[in-house]
Structures are given as structure tokens and as C-alpha cells.
Protein backbone atom coordinates (compact mmCIF):
# COMPACT_ATOMS: atom_id res chain seq x y z
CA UNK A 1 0.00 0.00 0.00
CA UNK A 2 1.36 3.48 -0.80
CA UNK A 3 2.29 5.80 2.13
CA UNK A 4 -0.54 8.73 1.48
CA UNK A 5 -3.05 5.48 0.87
CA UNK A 6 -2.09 4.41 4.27
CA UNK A 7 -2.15 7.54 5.42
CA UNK A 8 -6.01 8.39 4.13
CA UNK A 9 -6.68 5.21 5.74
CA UNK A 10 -5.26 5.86 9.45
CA UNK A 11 -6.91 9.13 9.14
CA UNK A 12 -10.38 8.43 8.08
CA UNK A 13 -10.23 5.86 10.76
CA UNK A 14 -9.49 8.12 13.42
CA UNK A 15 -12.30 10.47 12.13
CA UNK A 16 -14.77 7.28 12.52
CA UNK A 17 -13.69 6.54 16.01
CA UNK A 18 -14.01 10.09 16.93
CA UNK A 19 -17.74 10.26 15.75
CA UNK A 20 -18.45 7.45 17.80
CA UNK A 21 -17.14 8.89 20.83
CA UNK A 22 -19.42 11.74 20.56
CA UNK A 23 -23.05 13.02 19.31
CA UNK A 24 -24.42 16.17 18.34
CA UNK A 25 -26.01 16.49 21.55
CA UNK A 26 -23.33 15.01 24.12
CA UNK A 27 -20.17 16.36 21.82
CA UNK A 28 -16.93 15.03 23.98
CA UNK A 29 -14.31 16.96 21.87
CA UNK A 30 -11.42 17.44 24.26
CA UNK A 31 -10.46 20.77 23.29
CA UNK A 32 -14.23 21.74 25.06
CA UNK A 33 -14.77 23.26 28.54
CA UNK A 34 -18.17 23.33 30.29
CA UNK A 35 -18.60 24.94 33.68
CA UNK A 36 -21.38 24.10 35.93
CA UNK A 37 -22.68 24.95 39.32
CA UNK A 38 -24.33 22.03 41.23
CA UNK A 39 -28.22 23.86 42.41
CA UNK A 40 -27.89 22.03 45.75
CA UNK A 41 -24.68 22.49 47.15
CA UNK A 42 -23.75 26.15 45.05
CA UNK A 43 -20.37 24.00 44.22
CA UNK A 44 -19.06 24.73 40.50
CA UNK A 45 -17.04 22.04 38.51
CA UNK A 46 -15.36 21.97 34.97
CA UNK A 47 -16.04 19.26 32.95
CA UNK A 48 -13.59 17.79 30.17
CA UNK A 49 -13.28 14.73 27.98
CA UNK A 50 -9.98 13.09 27.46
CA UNK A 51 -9.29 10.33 25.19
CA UNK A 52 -7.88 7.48 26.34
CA UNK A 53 -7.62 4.60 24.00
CA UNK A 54 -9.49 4.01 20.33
CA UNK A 55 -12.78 3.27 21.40
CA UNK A 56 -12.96 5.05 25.20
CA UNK A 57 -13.03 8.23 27.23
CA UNK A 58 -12.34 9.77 30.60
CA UNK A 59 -14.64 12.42 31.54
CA UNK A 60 -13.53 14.60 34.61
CA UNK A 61 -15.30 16.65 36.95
CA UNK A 62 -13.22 18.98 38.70
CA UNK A 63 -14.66 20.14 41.87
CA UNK A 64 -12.83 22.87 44.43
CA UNK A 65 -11.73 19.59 46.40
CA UNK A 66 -11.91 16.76 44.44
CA UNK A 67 -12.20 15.09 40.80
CA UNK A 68 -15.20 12.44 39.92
CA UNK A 69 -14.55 10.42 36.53
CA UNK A 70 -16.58 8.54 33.98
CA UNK A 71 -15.15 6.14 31.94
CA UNK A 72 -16.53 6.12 28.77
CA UNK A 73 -16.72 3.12 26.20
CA UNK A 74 -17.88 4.13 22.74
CA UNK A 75 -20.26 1.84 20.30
CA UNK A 76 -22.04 2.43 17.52
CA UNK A 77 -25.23 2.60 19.55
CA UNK A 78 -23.83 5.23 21.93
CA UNK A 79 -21.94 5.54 25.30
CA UNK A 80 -21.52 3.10 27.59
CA UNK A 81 -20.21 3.27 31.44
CA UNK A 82 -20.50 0.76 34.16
CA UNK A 83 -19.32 2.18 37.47
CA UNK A 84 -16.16 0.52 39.06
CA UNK A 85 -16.29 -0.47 42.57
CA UNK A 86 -18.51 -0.31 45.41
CA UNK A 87 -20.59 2.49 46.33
CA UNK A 88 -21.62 3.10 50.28
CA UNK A 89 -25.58 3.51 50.44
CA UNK A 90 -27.02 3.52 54.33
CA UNK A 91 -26.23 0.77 56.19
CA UNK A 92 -24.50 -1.16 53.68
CA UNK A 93 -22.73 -0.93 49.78
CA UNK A 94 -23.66 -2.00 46.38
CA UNK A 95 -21.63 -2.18 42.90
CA UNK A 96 -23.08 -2.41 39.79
CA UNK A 97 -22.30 -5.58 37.53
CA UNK A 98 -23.82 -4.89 34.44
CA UNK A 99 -25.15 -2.36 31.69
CA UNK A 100 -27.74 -3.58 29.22
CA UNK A 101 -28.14 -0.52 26.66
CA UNK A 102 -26.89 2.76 26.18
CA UNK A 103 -26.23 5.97 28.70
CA UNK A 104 -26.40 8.15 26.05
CA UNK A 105 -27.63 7.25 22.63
CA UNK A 106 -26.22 7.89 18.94
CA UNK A 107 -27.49 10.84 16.53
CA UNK A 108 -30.01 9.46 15.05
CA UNK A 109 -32.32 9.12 18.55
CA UNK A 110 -32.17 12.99 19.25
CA UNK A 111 -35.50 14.34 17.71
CA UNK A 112 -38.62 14.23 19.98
CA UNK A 113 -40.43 11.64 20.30
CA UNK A 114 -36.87 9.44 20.50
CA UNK A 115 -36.70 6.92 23.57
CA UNK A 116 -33.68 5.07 25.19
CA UNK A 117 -33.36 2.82 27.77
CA UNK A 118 -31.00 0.95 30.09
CA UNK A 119 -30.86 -1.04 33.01
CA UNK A 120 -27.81 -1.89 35.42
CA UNK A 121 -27.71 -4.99 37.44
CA UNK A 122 -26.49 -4.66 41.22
CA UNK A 123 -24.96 -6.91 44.12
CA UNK A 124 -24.14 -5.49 47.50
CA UNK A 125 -25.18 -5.94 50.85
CA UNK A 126 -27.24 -3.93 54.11
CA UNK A 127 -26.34 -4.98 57.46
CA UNK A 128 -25.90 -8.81 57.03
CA UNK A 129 -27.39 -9.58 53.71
CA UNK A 130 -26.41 -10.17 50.56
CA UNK A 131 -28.76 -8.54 48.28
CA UNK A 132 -28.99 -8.45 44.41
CA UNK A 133 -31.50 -5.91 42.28
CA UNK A 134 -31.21 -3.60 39.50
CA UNK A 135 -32.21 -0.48 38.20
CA UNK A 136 -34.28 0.62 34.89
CA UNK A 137 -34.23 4.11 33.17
CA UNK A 138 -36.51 4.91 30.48
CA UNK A 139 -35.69 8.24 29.00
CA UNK A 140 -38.46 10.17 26.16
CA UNK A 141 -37.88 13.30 24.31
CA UNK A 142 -40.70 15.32 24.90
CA UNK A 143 -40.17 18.67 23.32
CA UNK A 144 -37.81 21.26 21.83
CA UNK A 145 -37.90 24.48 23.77
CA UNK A 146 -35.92 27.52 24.64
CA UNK A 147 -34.09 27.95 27.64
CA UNK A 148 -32.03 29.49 29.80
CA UNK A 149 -29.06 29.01 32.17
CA UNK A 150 -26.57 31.21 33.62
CA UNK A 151 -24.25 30.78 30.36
CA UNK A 152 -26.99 32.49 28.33
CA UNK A 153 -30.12 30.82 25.88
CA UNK A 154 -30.52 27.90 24.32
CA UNK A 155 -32.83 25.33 21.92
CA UNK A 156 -32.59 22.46 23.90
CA UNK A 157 -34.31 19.00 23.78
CA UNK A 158 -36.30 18.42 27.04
CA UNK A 159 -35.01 14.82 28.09
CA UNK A 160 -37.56 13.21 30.71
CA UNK A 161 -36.29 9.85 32.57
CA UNK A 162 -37.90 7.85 35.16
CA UNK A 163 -35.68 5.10 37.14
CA UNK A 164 -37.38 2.45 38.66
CA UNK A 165 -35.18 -0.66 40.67
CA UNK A 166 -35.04 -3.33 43.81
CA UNK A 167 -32.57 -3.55 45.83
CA UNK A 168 -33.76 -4.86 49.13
CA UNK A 169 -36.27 -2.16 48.68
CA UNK A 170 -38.20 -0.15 45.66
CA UNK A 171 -36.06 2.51 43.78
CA UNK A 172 -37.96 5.40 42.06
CA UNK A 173 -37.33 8.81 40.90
CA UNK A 174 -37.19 11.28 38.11
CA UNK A 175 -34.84 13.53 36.32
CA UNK A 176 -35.41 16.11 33.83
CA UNK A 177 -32.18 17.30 31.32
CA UNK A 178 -31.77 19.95 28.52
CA UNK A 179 -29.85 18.99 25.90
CA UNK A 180 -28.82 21.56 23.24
CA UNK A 181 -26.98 20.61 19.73
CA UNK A 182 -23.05 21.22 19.94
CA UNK A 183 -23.12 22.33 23.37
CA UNK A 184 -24.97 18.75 25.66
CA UNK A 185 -26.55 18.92 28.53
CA UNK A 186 -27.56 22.63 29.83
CA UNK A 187 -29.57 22.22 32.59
CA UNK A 188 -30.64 18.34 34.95
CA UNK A 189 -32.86 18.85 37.83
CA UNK A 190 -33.39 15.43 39.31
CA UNK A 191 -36.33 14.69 42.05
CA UNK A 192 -34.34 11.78 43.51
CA UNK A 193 -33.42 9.78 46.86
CA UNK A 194 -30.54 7.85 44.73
CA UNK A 195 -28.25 10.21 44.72
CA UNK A 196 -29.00 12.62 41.61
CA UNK A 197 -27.38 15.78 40.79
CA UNK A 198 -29.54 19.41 39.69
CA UNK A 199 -26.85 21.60 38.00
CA UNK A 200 -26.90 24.43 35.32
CA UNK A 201 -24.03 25.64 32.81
CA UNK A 202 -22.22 28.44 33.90
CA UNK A 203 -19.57 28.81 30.72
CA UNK A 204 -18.97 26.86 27.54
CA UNK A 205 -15.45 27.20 25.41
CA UNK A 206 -13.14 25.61 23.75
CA UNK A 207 -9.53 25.61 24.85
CA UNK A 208 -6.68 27.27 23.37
């Protein structure tokens, strides 16, 4: 194979993997910078994405004193992420063991009206028991609107999820995220005893 024909080829592939790492409305370029402030605690954070292999990404969260990450897997159906380790809930811990479906799903699922789901599958234990459950979210487009957030106005798609589990006891609650083309999610307010976050963008730019 000629060099530039080798070349064409080792770049168009890198331009494929790098679509399926992102989506018009979750982009995960890593020359972006979103700021957000959480709504409960009045904490900001910056948020980046940083590459780390041909088909994965790290996603930081930069708080005043400390850093929460996401690892990323990228497939053609979207993102994938299954939490690593185990989590402390009261009186006892949990880990999740498996991901059927999609956190966030590829292009062609962002118009309203789209749907997504996924469900994780838990072990853990309160006080002396070993307990096993899971947890289901169903998320549904419901509208295109306008809104805005500290970092100005934006169409955004109104994403509405409901999460429903068992884990030694029923799990329900609901979350409700803006997502705007180019820029992802603007706005989450989650009603939620799991542990949800409510946060709004602050500033969007690219570095450099």
C-alpha cells in the first residue's frame, strides 16, 4: 500500500472513532470546557473529555476539592459506562455488575419523540445480607424548547427519565435534562433519593 493510501486510511479511521465517541447532543471533543454549578450544594465544577484509547473516554469533573470520573466506552449505539467499585448507600454498599443498553444514545435518537433505555444490574449488601437488584431508566424526548441558564439561551431538547429498581427495597425517581446541539446537557434537575445531581451551565469554550 502506498504511504498517502495508508495515510487516508489511518486518518479516516481516526475520524470514525471520533464520531463514535461523541453526538451532536453530548459532543466530547477534548479541546471543550463546560462549567457548571451544582443547584444544591452552590459548588461549581469543569467538565472535560480526554481520550484514552481508540474506542474510550475519561470524563472529569473537577470540583474545588476533588475530581469524579466517567469512563466512557464508545459503540455504535452510543456511550456506555459501568461504574467501578462499590458504592456506600445507608447501612451497607452495592456495585453495579452490568449495563444492558446505552447511557447516552447515537445521533439518530435525538428528535422528539426518540426513547432510550438501560438497566444496570447490582450486588451489595445492608447490614448482614447479601442482596442483588437492579435499576431501569426509560428516558423520552418530549419537546424542543428555549431555555435558559446562567451561560446564556438555548434550543434544547427536554429529556424526561424515570428510574425504577429493587434492591432490598423499591427505587424510584425522576430527572429532567436539557440537551442543546453542539453544546450537551444545559440544565438536569433530578427529584431523587438515589443520589441525583440538579446543575446548570455556567460557561462553555473551547480551549486554546
Amino acid at each position: 500500500m502506498k504511504a498517502w493510501v495508508f495515510g487516508l486510511v489511518l486518518w479516516l479511521g481516526g475520524l470514525a472513532l471520533g464520531n463514535l465517541c461523541s453526538s451532536p447532543f453530548y459532543p466530547t471533543d477534548p479541546s471543550l470546557r463546560w462549567r457548571y454549578r451544582d443547584l444544591s450544594s452552590n459548588q461549581t465544577y469543569l467538565q472535560t473529555f480526554t481520550p484514552t484509547g481508540p474506542s474510550t473516554l475519561l470524563e472529569q469533573r473537577r470540583y474545588p476539592d476533588r475530581t469524579e470520573t466517567t469512563q466512557w466506552v464508545c459503540t455504535p449505539q452510543g456511550l456506555r459506562t459501568l461504574p467501578e467499585g462499590e458504592r456506600a448507600i445507608p447501612g451497607g454498599s452495592l456495585r453495579f455488575t452490568r449495563l444492558t443498553g446505552v447511557i447516552i444514545p447515537s445521533g439518530e435518537t435525538w428528535l422528539v419523540g426518540g426513547r432510550w433505555a438501560y438497566r444496570y444490574e447490582l450486588k451489595g449488601r445492608i447490614a448482614f445480607f447479601e442482596l442483588s437488584g437492579f435499576l431501569e431508566v426509560e428516558n423520552r424526548i418530549v419537546a424542543r424548547e428555549t431555555i435558559t441558564v446562567a451561560a446564556g439561551q438555548f434550543e434544547a431538547l427536554r429529556v424526561e427519565a424515570v428510574f425504577r429498581g429493587e434492591f432490598g427495597i423499591g427505587l424510584s425517581s425522576k430527572a429532567t435534562y436539557w440537551f442543546a446541539e453542539g453544546v450537551g446537557v444545559v440544565k438536569q434537575v433530578s427529584e431523587s433519593n438515589l443520589g441525583g445531581q440538579s446543575s446548570e451551565l455556567l460557561e462553555f469554550r473551547r480551549s486554546g
